[in-house]
Protein backbone atom coordinates (compact mmCIF):
# COMPACT_ATOMS: atom_id res chain seq x y z
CA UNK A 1 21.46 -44.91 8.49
CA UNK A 2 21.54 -48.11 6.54
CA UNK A 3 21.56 -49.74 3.18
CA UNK A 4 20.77 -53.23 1.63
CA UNK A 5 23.96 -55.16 0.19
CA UNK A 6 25.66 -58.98 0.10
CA UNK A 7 27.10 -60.07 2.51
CA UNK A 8 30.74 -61.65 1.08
CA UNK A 9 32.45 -64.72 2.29
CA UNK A 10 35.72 -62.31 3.46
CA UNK A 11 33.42 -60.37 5.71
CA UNK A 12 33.31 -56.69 3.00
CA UNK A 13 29.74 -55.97 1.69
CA UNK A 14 29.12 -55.01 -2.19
CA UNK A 15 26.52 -53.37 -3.36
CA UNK A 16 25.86 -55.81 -6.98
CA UNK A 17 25.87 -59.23 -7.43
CA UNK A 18 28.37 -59.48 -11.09
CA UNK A 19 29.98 -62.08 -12.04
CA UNK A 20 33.26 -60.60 -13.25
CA UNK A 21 34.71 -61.49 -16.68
CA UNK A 22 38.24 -60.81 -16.58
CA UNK A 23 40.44 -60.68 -19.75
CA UNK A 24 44.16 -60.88 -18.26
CA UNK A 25 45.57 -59.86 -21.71
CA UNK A 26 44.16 -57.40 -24.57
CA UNK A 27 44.29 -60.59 -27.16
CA UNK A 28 41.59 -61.67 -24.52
CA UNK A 29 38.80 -59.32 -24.50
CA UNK A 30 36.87 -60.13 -27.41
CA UNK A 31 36.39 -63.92 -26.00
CA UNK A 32 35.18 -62.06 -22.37
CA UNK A 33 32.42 -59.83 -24.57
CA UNK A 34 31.21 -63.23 -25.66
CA UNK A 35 31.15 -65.22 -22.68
CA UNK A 36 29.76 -61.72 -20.74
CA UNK A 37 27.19 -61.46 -23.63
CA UNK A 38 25.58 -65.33 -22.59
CA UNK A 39 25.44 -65.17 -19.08
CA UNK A 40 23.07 -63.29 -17.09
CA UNK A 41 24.78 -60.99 -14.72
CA UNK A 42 28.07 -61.20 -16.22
CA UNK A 43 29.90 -58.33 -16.88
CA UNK A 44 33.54 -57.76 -18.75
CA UNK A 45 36.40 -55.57 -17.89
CA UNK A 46 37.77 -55.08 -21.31
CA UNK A 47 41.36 -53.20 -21.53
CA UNK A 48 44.13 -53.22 -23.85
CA UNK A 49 46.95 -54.00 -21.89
CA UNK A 50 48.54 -56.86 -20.37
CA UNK A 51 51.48 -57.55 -22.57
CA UNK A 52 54.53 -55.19 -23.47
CA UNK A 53 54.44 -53.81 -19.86
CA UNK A 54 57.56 -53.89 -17.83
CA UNK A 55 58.15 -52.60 -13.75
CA UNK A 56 56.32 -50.47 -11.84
CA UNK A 57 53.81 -50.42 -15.14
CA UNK A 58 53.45 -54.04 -15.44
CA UNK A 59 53.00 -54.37 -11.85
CA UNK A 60 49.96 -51.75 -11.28
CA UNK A 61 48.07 -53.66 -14.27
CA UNK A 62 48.30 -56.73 -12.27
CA UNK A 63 47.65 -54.94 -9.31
CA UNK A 64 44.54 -52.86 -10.94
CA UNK A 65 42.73 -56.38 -12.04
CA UNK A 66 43.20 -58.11 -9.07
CA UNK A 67 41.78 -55.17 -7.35
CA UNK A 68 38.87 -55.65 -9.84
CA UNK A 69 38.10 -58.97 -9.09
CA UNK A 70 38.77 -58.75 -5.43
CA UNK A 71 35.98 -55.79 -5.21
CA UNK A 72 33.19 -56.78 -3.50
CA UNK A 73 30.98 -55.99 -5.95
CA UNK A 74 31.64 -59.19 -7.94
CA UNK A 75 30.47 -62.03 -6.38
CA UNK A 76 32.15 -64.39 -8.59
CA UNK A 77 35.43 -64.14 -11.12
CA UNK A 78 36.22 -66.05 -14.16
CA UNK A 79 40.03 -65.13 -15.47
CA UNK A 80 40.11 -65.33 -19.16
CA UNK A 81 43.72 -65.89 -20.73
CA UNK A 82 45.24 -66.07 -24.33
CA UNK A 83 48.09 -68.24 -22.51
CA UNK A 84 51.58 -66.62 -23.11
CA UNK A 85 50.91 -63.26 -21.58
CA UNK A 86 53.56 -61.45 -19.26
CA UNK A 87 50.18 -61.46 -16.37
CA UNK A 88 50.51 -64.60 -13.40
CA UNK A 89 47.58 -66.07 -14.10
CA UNK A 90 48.05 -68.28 -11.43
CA UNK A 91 48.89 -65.98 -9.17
CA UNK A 92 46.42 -63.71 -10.04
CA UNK A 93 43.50 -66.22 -9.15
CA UNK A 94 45.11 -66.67 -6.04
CA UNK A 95 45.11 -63.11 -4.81
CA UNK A 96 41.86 -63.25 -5.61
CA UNK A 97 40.93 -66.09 -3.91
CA UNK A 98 42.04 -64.75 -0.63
CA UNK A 99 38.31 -62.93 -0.78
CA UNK A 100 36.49 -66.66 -0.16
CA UNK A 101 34.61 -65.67 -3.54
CA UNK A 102 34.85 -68.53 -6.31
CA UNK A 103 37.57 -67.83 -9.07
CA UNK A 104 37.97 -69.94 -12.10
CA UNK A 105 40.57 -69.69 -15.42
CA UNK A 106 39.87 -70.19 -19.20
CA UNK A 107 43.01 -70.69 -21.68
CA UNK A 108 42.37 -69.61 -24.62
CA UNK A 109 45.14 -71.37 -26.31
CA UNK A 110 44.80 -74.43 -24.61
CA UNK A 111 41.25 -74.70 -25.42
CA UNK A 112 41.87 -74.35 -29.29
CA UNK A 113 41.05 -70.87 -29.93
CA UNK A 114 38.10 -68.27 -29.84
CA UNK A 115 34.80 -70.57 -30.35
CA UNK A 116 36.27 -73.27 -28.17
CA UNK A 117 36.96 -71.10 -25.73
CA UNK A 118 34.24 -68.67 -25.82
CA UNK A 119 31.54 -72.23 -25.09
CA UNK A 120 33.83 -73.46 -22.43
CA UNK A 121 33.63 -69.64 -20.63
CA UNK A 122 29.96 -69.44 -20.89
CA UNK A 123 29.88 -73.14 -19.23
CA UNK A 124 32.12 -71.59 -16.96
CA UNK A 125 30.42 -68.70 -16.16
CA UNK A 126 27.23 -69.37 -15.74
CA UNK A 127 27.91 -72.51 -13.41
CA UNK A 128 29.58 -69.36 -11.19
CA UNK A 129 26.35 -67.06 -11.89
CA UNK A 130 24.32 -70.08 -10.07
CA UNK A 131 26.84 -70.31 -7.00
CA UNK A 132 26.20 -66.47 -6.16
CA UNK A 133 22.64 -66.42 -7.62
CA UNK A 134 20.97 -67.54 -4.27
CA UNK A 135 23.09 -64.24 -2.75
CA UNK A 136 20.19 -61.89 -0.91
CA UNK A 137 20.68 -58.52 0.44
CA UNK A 138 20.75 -58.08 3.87
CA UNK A 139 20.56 -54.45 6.15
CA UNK A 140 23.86 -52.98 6.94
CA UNK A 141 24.98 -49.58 9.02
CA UNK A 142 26.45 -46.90 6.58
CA UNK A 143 29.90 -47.68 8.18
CA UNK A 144 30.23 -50.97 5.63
CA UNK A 145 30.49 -48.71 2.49
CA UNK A 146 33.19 -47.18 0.79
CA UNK A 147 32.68 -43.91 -1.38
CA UNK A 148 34.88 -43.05 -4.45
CA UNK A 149 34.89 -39.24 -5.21
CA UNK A 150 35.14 -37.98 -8.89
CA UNK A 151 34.43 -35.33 -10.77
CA UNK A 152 34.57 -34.84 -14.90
CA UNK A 153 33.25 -32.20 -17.25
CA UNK A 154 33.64 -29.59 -14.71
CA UNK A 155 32.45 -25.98 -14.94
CA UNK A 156 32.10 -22.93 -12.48
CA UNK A 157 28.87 -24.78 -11.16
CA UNK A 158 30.99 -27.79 -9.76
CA UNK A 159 32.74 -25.62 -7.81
CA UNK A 160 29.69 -23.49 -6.10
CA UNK A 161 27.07 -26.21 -6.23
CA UNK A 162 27.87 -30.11 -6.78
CA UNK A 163 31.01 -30.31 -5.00
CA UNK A 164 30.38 -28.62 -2.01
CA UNK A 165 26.97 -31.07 -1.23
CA UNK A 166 29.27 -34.35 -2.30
CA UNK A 167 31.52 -33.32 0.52
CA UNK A 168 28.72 -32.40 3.28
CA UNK A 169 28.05 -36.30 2.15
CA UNK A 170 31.42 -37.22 2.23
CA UNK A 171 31.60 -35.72 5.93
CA UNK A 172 28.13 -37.46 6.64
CA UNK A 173 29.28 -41.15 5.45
CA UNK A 174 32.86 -40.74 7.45
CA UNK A 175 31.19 -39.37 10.95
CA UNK A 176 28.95 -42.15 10.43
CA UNK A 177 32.03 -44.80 10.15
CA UNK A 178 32.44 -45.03 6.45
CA UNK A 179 35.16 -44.50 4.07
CA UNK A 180 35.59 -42.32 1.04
CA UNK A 181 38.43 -41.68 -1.52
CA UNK A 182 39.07 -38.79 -2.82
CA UNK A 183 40.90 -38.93 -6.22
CA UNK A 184 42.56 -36.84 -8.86
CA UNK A 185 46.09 -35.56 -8.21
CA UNK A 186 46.06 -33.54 -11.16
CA UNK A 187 43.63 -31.66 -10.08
CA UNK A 188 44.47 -30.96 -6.30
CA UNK A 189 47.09 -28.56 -7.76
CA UNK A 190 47.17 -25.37 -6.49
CA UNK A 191 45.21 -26.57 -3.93
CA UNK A 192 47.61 -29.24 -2.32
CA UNK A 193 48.37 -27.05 0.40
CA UNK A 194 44.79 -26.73 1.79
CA UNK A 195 44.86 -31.19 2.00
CA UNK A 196 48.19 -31.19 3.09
CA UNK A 197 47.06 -29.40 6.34
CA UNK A 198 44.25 -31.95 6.69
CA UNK A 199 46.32 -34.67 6.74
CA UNK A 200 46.70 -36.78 10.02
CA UNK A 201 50.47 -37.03 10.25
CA UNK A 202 53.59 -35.19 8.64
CA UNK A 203 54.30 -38.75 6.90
CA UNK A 204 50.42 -38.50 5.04
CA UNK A 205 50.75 -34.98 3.99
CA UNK A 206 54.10 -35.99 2.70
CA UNK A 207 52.89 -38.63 0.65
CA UNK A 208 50.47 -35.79 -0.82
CA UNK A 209 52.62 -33.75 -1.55
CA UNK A 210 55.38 -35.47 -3.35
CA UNK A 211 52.40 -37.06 -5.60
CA UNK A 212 51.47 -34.08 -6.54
CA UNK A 213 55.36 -32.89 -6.97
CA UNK A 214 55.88 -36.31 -9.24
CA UNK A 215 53.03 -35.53 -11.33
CA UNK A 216 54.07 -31.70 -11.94
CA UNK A 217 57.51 -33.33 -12.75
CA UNK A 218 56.06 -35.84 -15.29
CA UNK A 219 54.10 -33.26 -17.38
CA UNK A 220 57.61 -30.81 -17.00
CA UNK A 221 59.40 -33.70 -18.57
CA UNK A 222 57.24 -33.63 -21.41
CA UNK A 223 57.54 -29.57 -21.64
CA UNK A 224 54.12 -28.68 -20.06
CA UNK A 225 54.13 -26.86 -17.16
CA UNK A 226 50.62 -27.69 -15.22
CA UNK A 227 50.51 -25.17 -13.04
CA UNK A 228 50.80 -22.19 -14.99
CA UNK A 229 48.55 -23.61 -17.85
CA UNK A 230 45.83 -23.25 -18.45
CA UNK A 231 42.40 -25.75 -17.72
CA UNK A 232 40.77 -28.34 -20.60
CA UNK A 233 39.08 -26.27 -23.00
CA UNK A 234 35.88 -27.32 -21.64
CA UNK A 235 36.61 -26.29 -18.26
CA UNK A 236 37.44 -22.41 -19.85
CA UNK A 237 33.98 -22.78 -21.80
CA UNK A 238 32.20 -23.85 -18.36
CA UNK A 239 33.56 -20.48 -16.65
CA UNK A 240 36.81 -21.78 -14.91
CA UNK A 241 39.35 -19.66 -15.38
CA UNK A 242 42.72 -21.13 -13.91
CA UNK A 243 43.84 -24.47 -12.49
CA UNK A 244 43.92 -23.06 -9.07
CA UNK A 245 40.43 -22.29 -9.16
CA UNK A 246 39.41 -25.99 -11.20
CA UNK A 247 41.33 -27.60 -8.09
CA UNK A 248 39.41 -25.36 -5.16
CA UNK A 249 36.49 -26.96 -6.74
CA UNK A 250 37.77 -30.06 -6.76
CA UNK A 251 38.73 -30.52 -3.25
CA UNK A 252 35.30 -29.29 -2.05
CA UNK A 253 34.21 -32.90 -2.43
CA UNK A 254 36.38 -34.51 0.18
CA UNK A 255 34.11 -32.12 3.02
CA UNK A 256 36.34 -31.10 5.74
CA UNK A 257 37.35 -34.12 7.73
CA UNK A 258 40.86 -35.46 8.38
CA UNK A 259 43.12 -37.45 5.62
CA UNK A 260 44.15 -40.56 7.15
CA UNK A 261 45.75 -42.04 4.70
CA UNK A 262 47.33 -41.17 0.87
CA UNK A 263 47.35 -44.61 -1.48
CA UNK A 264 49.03 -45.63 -4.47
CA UNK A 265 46.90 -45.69 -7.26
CA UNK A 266 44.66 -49.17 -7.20
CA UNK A 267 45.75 -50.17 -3.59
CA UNK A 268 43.08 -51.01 -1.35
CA UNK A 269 42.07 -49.08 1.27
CA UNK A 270 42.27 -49.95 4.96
CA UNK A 271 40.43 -48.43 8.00
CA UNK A 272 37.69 -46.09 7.81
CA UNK A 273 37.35 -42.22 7.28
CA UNK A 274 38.64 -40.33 4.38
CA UNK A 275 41.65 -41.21 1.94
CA UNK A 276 43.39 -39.92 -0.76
CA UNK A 277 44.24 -41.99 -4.02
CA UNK A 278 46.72 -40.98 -6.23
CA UNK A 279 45.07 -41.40 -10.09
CA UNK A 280 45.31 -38.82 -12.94
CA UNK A 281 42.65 -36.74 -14.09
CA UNK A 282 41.25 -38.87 -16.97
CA UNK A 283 38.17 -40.02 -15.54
CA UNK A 284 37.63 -43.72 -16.20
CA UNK A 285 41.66 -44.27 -15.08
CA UNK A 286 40.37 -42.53 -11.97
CA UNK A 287 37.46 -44.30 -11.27
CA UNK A 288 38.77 -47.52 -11.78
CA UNK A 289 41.63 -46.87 -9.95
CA UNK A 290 39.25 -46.67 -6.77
CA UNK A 291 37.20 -49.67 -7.51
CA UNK A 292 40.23 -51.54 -7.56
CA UNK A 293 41.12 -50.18 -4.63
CA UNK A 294 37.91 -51.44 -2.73
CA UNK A 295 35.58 -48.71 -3.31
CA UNK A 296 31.55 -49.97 -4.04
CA UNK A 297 29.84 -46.79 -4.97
CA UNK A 298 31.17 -43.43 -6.42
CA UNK A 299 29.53 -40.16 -6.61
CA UNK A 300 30.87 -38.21 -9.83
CA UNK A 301 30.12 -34.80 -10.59
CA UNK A 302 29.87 -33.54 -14.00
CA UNK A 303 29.49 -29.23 -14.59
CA UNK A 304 28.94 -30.32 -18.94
CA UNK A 305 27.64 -33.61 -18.41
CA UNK A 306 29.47 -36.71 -18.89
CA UNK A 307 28.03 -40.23 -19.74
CA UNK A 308 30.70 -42.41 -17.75
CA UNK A 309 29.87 -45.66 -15.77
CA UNK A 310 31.32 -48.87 -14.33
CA UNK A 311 31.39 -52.47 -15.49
CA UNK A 312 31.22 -53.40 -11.63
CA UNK A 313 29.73 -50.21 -9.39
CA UNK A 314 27.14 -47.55 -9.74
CA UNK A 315 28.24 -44.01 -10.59
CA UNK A 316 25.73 -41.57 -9.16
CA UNK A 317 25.90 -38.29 -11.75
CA UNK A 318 25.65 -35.29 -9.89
CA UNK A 319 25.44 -31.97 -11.78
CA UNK A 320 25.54 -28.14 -10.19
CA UNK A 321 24.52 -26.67 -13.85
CA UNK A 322 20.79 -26.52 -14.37
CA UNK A 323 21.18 -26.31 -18.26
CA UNK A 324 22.92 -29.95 -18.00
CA UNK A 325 20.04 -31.24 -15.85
CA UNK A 326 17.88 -30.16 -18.40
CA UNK A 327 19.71 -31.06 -21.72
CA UNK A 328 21.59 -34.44 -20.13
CA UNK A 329 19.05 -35.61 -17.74
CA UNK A 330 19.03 -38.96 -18.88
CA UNK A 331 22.84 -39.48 -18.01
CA UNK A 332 22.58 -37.39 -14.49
CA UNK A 333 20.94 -38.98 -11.16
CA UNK A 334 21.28 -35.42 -8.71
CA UNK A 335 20.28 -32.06 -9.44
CA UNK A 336 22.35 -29.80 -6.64
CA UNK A 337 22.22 -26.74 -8.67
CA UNK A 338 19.19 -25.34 -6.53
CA UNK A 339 21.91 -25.05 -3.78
CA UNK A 340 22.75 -21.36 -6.17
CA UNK A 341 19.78 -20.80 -8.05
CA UNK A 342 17.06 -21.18 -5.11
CA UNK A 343 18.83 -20.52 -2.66
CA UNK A 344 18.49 -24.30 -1.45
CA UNK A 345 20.07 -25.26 1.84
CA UNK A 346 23.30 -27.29 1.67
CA UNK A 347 22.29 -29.57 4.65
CA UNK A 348 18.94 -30.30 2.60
CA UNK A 349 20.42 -31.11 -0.69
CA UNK A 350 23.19 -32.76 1.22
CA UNK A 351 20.86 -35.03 3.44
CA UNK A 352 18.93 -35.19 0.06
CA UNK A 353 22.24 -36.57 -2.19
CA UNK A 354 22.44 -38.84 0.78
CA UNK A 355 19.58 -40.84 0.54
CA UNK A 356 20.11 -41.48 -3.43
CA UNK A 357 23.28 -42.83 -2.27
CA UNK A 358 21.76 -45.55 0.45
CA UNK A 359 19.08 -46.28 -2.40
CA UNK A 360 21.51 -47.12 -5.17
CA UNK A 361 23.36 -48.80 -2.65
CA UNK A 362 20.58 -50.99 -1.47
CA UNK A 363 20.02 -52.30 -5.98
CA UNK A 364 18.58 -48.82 -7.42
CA UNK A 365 19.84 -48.25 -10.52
CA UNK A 366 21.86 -45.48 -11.51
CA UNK A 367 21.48 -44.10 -14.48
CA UNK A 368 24.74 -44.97 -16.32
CA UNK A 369 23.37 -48.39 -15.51
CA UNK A 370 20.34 -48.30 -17.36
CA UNK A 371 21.78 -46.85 -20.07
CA UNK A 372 24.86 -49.65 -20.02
CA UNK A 373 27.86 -47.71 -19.23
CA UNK A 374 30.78 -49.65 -18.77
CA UNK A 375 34.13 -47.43 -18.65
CA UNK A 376 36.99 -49.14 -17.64
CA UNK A 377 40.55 -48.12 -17.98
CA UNK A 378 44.00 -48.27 -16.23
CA UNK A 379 46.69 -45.66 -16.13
CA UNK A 380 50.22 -46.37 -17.17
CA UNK A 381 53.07 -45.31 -15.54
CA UNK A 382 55.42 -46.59 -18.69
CA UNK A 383 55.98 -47.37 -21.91
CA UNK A 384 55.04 -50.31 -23.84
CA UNK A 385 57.92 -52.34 -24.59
């Protein structure tokens, strides 16, 4: 099985062509909407952080845009800076550099301030739009993607329907030599057990579990007790009862092969078959979390519907809720709620799910793309100083 994608100068394959705004500082983001807003192709990966951020924090910020930038899916990077943030600008191009792909830098200050700067990115920008803009897709085996896992706005249907056909993918794509990321540690409680036996060492399963343990601890520190509240109120409206049961659902995604690896959030992922990432349960935190982490496609599921997209990647919606494919249709790309209502085969709606995949893959858009979804967010791990 194949799909279409571009070839990059490091040897990865994405599956767009961007070129990647990318504001290193919140004071920052307004200039990348303008420059992003001139050049064809361009895309911005606006965030408020960047400055106040301190240790581990500060260092998974950097970490997370670098990521971004790094990701296949951009084919070109131009680092927009106020020029007195806490982020290495320099350092940052750098890492980014590594991938062969052309980086540039704007100073905002040094360029005399938001018009100045805003003329000299679009310059900028589009002279990178024309170095990548001769980029064509070329075949590749099913073994050169990467697959983020995510689900948001779950109900009972996730659980009996969506999930279980994203995982007979998710077993498809990694006993075809791909990779896939399962995400989420909030909501693999209750459930951590069940990974933690799927894990291919005693040092992986550790990892999994003492994520899970450190965010249990986290949410204790702040008096909540996650595992013997109660789900999002949405989740209780959508039939799920308990947190145990949310997180069964959950882990239906990740199919049944083996865990061979458990990351950090944003870190990029090595080797092929199926991984773990450690990233809360707030959906765009989550998702971004894998595309910084290499993934170039993600498969979301969504029980209530949820709009959420991707400055960078496509985000096929997958819904196990018939009422949702019928109210939300517009946000959702995958019915799999005929897997409970019809009867439906899961190897047909799997094999089905499958070949939406290789198409968006190979330049269909999804439908958080036509509609111009462009969630981005990273989690912190501290305060802001």
């Amino acid at each position: 099985m194949s799909f279409k994608g571009f070839l990059r100068p490091d040897g990865k394959v994405g599956v767009r062509n961007h070129v990647l705004i990318v504001p290193t500082i919140v004071c920052a983001n307004h200039v990348s909407e303008r420059i992003a807003e001139e050049v064809r192709g361009a895309v911005a990966l606006e965030h408020p952080l960047g400055c106040g951020q301190i240790g581990a924090d500060f260092e998974q910020t950097v970490r997370t845009l670098g990521g971004m930038g790094a990701n296949p899916n951009a084919g070109a990077v131009l680092l927009v800076s106020l020029g007195c943030e806490e982020v290495p600008v320099d350092s940052l191009r750098k890492s980014i550099s590594l991938c062969k792909k052309p980086v540039e830098t704007i100073v905002i200050q040094e360029l005399g301030g938001t018009s100045a700067a805003v003329r000299k990115g679009v310059q900028v920008a589009r002279a990178l739009a024309g170095k990548i803009r001769g980029a064509r897709r070329e075949r590749f085996p099913i073994s050169r993607l990467t697959v983020g896992l995510e689900c948001g706005g779950s109900d009972a249907t996730s659980g009996i329907a969506a999930n279980p056909v994203v995982g007979w993918v998710a077993d498809r794509v990694v006993s075809l030599g791909g990779s896939v990321v399962l995400s989420e540690t909030t909501e693999m409680i209750g459930a951590e057990h069940i990974l933690a036996r799927r894990c291919r060492s005693k040092g992986v399963a550790r990892k999994l579990l003492d994520f899970v343990y450190s965010v249990e601890q986290g949410a204790i520190a702040m008096g909540v007790d996650i595992r013997g509240a109660q789900p999002g109120p949405g989740n209780m409206a959508g039939g799920i009862s308990t947190i145990e049961e949310k997180s069964l659902g959950c882990v239906y995604k990740a199919g049944t092969s083996a865990i061979e690896d458990v990351l950090s959030y944003g870190s990029q992922i090595e080797g092929k078959g199926l991984f773990v990432m450690d990233t809360p349960g707030q959906d765009v935190e989550s998702v971004s979390g894998m595309l910084a982490g290499g993934c170039t496609i993600v498969l979301f599921t969504t029980g209530r519907g949820t709009p959420t997209g991707s400055p960078i990647a496509p985000v096929v919606k997958i819904t196990g809720n018939p009422h949702t494919w019928a109210t939300m249709k517009e946000n959702i790309d995958f019915d799999a709620s005929p897997l409970f209502t019809h009867g439906a085969p899961l190897p047909r709606l799997g094999d089905a799910l499958l070949r939406v995949l290789l198409r968006t893959a190979s330049g269909r858009k999804t439908r958080s793309e036509v509609l111009g979804h462009v969630e981005f967010a990273i989690t912190r791990c501290g305060p802001t100083i």
